[in-house]
Structures are given as structure tokens and as C-alpha cells.
C-alpha atoms as a PDB file:
ATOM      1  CA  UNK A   1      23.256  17.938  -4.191  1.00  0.00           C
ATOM      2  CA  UNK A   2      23.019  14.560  -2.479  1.00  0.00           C
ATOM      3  CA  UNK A   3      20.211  15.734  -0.224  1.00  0.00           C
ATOM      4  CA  UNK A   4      18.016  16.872  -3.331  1.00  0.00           C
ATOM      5  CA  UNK A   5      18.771  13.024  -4.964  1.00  0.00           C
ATOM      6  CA  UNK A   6      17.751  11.635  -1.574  1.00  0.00           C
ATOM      7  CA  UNK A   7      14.390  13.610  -1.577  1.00  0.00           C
ATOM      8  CA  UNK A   8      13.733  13.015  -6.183  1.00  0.00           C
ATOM      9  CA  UNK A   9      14.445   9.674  -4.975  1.00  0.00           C
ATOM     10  CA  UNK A  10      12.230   9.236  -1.856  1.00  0.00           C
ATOM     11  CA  UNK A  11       9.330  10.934  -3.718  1.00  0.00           C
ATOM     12  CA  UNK A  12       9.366   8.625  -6.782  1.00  0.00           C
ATOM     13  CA  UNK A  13       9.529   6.164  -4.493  1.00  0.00           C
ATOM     14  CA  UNK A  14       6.626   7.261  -2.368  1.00  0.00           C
ATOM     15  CA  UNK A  15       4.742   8.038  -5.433  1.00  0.00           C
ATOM     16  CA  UNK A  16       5.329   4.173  -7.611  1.00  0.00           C
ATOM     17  CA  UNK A  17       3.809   2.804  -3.712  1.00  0.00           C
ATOM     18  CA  UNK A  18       0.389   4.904  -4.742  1.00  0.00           C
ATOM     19  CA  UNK A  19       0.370   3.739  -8.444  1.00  0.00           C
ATOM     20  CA  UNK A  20       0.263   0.168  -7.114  1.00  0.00           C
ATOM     21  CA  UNK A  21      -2.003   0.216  -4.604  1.00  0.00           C
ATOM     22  CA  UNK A  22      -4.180   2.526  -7.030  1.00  0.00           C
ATOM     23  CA  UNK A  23      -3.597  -0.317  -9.412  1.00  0.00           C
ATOM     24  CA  UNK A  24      -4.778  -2.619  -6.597  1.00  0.00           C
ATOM     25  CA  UNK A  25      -8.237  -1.441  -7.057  1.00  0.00           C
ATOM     26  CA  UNK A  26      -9.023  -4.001  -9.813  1.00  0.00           C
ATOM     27  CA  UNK A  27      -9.143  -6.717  -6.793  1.00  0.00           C
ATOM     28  CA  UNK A  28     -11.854  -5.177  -4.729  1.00  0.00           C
ATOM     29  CA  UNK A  29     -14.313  -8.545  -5.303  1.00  0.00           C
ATOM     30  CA  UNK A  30     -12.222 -10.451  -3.047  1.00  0.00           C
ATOM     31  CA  UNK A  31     -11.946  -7.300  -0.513  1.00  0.00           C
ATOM     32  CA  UNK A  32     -13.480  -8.707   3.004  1.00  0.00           C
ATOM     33  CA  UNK A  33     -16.737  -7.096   3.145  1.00  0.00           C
ATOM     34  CA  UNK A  34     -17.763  -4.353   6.211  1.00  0.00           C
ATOM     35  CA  UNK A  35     -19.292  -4.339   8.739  1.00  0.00           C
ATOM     36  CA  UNK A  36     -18.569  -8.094   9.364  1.00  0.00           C
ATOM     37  CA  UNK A  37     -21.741 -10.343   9.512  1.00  0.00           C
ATOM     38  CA  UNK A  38     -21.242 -11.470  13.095  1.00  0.00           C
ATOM     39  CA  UNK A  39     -22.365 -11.848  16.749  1.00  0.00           C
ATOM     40  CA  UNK A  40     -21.984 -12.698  20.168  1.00  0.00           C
ATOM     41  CA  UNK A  41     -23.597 -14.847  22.047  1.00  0.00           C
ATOM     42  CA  UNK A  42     -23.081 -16.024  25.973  1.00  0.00           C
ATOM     43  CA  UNK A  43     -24.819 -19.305  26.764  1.00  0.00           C
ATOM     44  CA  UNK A  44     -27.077 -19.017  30.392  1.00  0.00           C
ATOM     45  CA  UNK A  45     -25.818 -21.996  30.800  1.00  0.00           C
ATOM     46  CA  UNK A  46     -22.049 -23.116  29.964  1.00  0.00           C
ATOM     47  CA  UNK A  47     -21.394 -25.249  27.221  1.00  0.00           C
ATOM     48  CA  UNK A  48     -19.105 -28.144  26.821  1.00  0.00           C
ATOM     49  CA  UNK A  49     -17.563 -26.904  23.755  1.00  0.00           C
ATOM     50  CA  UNK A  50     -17.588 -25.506  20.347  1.00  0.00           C
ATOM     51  CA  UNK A  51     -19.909 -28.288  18.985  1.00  0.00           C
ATOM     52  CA  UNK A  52     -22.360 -28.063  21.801  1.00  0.00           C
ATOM     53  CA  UNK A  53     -22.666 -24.090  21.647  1.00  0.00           C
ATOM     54  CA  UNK A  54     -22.619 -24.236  17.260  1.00  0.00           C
ATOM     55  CA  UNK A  55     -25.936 -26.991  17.824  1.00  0.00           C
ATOM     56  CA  UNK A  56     -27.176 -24.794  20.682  1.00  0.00           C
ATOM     57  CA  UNK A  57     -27.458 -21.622  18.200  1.00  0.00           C
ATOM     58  CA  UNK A  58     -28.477 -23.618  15.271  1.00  0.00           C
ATOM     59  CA  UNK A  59     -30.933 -25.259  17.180  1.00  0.00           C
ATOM     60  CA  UNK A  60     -32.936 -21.988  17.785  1.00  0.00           C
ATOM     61  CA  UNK A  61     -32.848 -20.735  14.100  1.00  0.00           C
ATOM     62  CA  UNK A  62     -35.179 -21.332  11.364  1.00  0.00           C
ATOM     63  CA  UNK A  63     -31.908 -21.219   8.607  1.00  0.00           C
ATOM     64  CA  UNK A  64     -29.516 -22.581  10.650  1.00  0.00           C
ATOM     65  CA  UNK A  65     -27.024 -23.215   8.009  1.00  0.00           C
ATOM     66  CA  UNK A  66     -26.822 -18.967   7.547  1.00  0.00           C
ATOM     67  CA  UNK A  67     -24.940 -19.160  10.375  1.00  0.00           C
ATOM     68  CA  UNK A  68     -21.191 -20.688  11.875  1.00  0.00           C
ATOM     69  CA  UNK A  69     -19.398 -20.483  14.877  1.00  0.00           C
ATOM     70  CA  UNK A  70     -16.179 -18.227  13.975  1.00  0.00           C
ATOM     71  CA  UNK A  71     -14.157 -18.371  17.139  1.00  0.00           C
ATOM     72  CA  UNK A  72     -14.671 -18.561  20.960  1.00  0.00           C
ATOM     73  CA  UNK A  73     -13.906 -15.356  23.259  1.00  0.00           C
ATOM     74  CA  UNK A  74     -13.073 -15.444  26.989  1.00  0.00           C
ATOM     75  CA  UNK A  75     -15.734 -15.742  29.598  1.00  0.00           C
ATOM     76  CA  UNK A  76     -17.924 -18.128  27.972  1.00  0.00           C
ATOM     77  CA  UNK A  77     -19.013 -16.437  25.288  1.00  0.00           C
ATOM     78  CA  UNK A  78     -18.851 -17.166  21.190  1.00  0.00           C
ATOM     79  CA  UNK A  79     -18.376 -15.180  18.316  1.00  0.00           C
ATOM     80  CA  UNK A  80     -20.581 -16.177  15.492  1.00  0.00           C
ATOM     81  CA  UNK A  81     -20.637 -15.192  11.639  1.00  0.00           C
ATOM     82  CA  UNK A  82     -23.568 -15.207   9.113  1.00  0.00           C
ATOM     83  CA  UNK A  83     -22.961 -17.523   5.873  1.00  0.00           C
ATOM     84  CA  UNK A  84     -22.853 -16.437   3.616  1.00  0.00           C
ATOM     85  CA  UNK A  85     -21.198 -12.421   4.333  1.00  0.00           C
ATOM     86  CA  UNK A  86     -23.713 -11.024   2.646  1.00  0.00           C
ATOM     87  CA  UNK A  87     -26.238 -12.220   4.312  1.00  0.00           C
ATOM     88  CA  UNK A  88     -26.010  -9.783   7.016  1.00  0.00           C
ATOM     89  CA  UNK A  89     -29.957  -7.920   5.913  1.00  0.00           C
ATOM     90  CA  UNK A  90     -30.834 -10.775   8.265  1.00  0.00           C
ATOM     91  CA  UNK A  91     -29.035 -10.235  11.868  1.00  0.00           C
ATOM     92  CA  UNK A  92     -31.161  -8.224  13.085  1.00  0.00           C
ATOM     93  CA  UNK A  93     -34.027 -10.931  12.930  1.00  0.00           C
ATOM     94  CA  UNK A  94     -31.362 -13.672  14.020  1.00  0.00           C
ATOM     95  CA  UNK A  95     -30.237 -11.966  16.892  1.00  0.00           C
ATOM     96  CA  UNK A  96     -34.020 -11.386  17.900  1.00  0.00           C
ATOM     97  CA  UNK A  97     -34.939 -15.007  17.669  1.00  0.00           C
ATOM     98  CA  UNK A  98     -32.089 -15.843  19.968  1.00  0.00           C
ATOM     99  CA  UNK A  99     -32.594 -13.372  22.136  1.00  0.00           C
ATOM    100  CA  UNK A 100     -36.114 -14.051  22.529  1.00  0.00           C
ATOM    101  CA  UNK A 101     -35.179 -18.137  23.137  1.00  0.00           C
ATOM    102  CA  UNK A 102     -34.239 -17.264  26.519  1.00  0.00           C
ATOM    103  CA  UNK A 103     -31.531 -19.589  26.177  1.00  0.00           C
ATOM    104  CA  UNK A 104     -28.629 -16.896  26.100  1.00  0.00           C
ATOM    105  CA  UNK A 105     -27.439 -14.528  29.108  1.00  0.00           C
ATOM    106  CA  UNK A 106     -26.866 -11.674  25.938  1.00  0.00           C
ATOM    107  CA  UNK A 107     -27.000 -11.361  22.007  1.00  0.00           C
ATOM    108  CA  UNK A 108     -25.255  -8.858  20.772  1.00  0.00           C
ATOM    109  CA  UNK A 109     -23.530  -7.528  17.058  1.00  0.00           C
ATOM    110  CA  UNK A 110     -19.879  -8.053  16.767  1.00  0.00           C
ATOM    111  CA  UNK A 111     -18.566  -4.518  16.448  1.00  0.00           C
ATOM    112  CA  UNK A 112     -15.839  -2.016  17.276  1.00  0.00           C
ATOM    113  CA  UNK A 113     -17.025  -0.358  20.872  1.00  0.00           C
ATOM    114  CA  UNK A 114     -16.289   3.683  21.214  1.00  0.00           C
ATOM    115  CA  UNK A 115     -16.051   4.642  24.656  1.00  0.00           C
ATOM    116  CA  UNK A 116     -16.853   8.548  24.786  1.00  0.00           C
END
């Protein structure tokens, strides 16, 4: 009898987890929104730091407050992200203008890589 308490007991539990995180729904507003609005760049030439690579980017846009450096990766190059989220209906045309400056080794969209 103790086993069939264990298992009433482990599937009410399992079952008041999915009412609150059903319940959770209410909150999607503040959920992060997907795909991420962001990109990588890679100086041609290296960059003294954060500031100098943030003026270097902002330098080549026509809205360059739509866009903030959002961390650095290894080998030189930066992640940046669009400002605000939403504002992602324009990446395509921001990466093309900085590709195009000549003043980046690559330009790419921030996203998960599948390797087949």
C-alpha cells in the first residue's frame, strides 16, 4: 500500500508543477523574445576595446542608437544586439551596411549553428 501512496503522491505532485507553470502563462510580455536581435562582428583590424569597437559599428550605421554592444567573444570578435528587441525587421539591412563598409573581416547573425 505504501508504494501506491508514493505513486497518488508523486502524480499530484507532478501534476500541481503543470498547473503552475500553466498558470505562468499570464507573464508571457516579459518572456525574452526569439530569435535574439543580435550579431557578430570581427573588426579587420583589432580594436582597443569595447568602446572603440561599440563607436566603430555605430560609426557605419545610419540609426546607430538601434544598436549596443552585448558582450565580447574570443578571437577578436563582438557580439552585438539591436535596441530595441523588436527591432530585429532591420538586421538584415544592418548587417549589409556593415558588411559592405569593408571595415569588418565577417558580419554574421547570432544564432544556434547545426552541424549535419
Amino acid at each position: 500500500m505504501n508504494g501506491r501512496r508514493a505513486i497518488t503522491a508523486t502524480a499530484a505532485f507532478v501534476a500541481a508543477l503543470v498547473a503552475a507553470g500553466c498558470a505562468g502563462g499570464a507573464h508571457e510580455a516579459s518572456a525574452p523574445v526569439w530569435p535574439p536581435a543580435r550579431f557578430i562582428v570581427k573588426p579587420r583590424t583589432p580594436v582597443a576595446g569595447e568602446a572603440q569597437i561599440e563607436a566603430l559599428v555605430r560609426a557605419k550605421l545610419e540609426r546607430p542608437e538601434r544598436v549596443r554592444l552585448f558582450r565580447p567573444m574570443s578571437g577578436g570578435a563582438y557580439v552585438f544586439e539591436m535596441v530595441p528587441p523588436d527591432a530585429r525587421d532591420e538586421l538584415p539591412a544592418i548587417i549589409a551596411r556593415l558588411r559592405a563598409s569593408g571595415a569588418f573581416e565577417y558580419v554574421e547573425i547570432d544564432a544556434p549553428v547545426t552541424i549535419r
